[in-house]
Protein backbone atom coordinates (compact mmCIF):
# COMPACT_ATOMS: atom_id res chain seq x y z
CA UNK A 1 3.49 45.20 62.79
CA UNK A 2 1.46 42.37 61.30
CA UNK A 3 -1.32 42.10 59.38
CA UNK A 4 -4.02 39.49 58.91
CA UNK A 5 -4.18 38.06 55.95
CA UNK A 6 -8.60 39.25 54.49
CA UNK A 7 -9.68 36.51 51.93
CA UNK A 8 -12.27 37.59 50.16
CA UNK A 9 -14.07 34.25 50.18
CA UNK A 10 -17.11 34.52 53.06
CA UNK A 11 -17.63 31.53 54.97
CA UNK A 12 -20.12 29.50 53.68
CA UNK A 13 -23.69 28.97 54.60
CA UNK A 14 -24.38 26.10 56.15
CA UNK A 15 -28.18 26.25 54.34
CA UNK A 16 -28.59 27.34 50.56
CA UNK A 17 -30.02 30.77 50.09
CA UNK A 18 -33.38 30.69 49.88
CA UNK A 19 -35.81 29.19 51.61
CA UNK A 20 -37.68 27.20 49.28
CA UNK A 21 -33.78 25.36 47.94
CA UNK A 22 -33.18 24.98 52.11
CA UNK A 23 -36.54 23.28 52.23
CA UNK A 24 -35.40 21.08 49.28
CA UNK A 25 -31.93 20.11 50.24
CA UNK A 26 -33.42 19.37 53.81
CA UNK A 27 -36.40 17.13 52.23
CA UNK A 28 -33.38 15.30 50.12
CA UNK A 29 -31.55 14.50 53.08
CA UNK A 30 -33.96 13.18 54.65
CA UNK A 31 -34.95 11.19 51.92
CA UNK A 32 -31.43 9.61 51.50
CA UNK A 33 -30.63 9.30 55.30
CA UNK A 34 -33.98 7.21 55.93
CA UNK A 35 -33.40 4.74 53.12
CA UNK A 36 -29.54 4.14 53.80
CA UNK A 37 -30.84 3.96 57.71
CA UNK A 38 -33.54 1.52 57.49
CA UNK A 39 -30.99 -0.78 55.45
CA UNK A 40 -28.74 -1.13 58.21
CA UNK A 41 -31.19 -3.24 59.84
CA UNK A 42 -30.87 -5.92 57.19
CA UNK A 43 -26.78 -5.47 57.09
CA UNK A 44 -25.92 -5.34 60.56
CA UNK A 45 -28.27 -8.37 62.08
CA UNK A 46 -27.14 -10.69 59.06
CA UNK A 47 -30.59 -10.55 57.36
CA UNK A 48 -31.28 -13.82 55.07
CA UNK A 49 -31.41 -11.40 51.90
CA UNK A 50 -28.48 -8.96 52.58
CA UNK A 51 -26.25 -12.17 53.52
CA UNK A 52 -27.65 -13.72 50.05
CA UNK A 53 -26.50 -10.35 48.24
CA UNK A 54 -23.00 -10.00 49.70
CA UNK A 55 -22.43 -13.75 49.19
CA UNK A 56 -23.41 -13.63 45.45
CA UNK A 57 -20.81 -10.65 45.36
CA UNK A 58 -18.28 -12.87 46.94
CA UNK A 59 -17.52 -10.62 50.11
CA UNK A 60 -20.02 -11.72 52.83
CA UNK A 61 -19.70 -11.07 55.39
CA UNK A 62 -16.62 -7.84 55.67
CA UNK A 63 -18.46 -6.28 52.72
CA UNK A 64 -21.97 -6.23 54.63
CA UNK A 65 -20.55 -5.41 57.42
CA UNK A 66 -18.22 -2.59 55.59
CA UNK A 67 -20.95 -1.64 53.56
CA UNK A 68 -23.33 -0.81 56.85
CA UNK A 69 -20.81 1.26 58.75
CA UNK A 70 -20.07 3.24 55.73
CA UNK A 71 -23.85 4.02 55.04
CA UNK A 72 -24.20 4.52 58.65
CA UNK A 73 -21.81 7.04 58.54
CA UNK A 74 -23.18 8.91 55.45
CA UNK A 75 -26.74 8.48 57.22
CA UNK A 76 -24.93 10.86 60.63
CA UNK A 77 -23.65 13.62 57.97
CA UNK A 78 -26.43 14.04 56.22
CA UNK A 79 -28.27 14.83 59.12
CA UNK A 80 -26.14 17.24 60.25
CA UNK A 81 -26.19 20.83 58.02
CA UNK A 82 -22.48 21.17 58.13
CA UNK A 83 -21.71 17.58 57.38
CA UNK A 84 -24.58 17.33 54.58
CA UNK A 85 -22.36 17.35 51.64
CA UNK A 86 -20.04 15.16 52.98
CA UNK A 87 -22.51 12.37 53.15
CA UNK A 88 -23.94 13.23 50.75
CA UNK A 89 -20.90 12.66 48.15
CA UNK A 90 -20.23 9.45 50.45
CA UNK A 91 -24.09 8.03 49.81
CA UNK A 92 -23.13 9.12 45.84
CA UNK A 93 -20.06 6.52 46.12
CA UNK A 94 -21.44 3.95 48.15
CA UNK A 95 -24.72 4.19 45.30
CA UNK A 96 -22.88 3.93 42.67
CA UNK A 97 -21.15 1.03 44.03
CA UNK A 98 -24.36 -0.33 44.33
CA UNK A 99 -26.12 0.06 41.15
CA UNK A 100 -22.99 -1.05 39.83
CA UNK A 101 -23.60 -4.24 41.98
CA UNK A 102 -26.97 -4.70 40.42
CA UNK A 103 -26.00 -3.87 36.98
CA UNK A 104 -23.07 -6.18 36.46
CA UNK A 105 -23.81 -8.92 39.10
CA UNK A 106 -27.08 -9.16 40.96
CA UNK A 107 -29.41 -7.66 38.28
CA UNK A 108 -32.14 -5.57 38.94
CA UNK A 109 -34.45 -8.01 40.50
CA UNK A 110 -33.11 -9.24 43.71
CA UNK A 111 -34.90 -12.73 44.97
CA UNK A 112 -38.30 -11.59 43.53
CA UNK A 113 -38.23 -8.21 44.87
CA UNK A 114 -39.53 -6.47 41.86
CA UNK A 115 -36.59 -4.20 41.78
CA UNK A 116 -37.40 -2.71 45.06
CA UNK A 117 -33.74 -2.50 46.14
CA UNK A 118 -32.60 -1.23 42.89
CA UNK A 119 -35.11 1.75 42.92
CA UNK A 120 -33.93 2.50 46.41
CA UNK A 121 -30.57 2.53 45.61
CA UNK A 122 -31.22 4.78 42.44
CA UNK A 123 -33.89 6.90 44.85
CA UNK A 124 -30.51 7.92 47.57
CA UNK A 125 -28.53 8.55 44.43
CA UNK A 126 -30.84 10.92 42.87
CA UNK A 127 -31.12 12.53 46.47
CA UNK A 128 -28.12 13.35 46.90
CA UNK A 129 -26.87 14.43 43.70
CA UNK A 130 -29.61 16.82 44.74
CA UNK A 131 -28.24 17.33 47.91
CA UNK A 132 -24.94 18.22 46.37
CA UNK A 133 -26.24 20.83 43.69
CA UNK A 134 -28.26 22.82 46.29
CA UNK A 135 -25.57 22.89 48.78
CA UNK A 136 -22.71 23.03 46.18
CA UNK A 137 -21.14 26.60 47.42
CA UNK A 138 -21.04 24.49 50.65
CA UNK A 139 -19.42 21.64 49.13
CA UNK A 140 -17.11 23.98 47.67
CA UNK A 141 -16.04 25.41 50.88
CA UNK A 142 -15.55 22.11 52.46
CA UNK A 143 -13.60 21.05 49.44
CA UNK A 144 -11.53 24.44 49.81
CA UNK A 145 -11.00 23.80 53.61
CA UNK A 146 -9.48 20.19 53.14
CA UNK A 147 -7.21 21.21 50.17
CA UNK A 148 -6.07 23.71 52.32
CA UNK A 149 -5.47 21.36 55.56
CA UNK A 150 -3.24 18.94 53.20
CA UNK A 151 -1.38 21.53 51.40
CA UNK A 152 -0.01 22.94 54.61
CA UNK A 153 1.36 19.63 55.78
């Protein structure tokens, strides 16, 4: 006779608990996913100022181009419930790489943009660091599920 193995985890919600915190996490990744989304524009069709960023950076035009699939990607989970803290802890990354960008490299001021991309890029962090805390027994779960994928290669 066999038994199944009972873990006493439950699945985890694809929504936090209450409404008000679903309402938030939803408003957050929405908030994240249209920013990163309306910047593709500029990265995939060569725009004059994404071309002059990536240049100054010294990896026009693969890191554009690398940069816009991976944001395009993080734009698809986020708007998906199950995927949402996948992308995101990818829009977190990609972010930081950004401010990082503008910190050490670019500055905050971009070609007399008063800081406009900077904000935006510190607006999607913020977002979904949020994103992460209200969904983080989701996160968790996900985290649980992969660990549990590569261990039992």
């Amino acid at each position: 006779m066999t038994h199944a193995r009972h873990t006493d985890t439950p699945a985890a919600s694809p929504c936090p608990a209450s409404p008000a915190a679903r309402m938030a996490a939803w408003t957050l990744q929405i908030i994240a996913a249209a920013i990163l989304a309306q910047t593709l524009f500029f990265k995939f069709t060569g725009a004059r100022e994404s071309v002059f960023i990536f240049t100054q950076l010294g990896v026009e035009p693969w890191g554009r181009l690398f940069a816009g699939v991976s944001e395009l990607v993080a734009v698809v989970l986020l708007l998906r419930s199950a995927t949402a803290p996948l992308g995101a802890a990818m829009a977190i990354g990609i972010m930081l790489g950004a401010i990082g960008a503008h910190l050490a490299k670019l500055g905050v001021v971009v070609q007399n943009d008063g800081g406009l991309l900077f904000g935006l890029a510190v607006t999607v962090l913020l977002s979904s660091i949020g994103v992460l805390v209200l969904r983080r027994r989701q996160a968790a779960a996900l985290l649980r599920r992969a660990l549990t994928m590569i261990c039992k290669r």
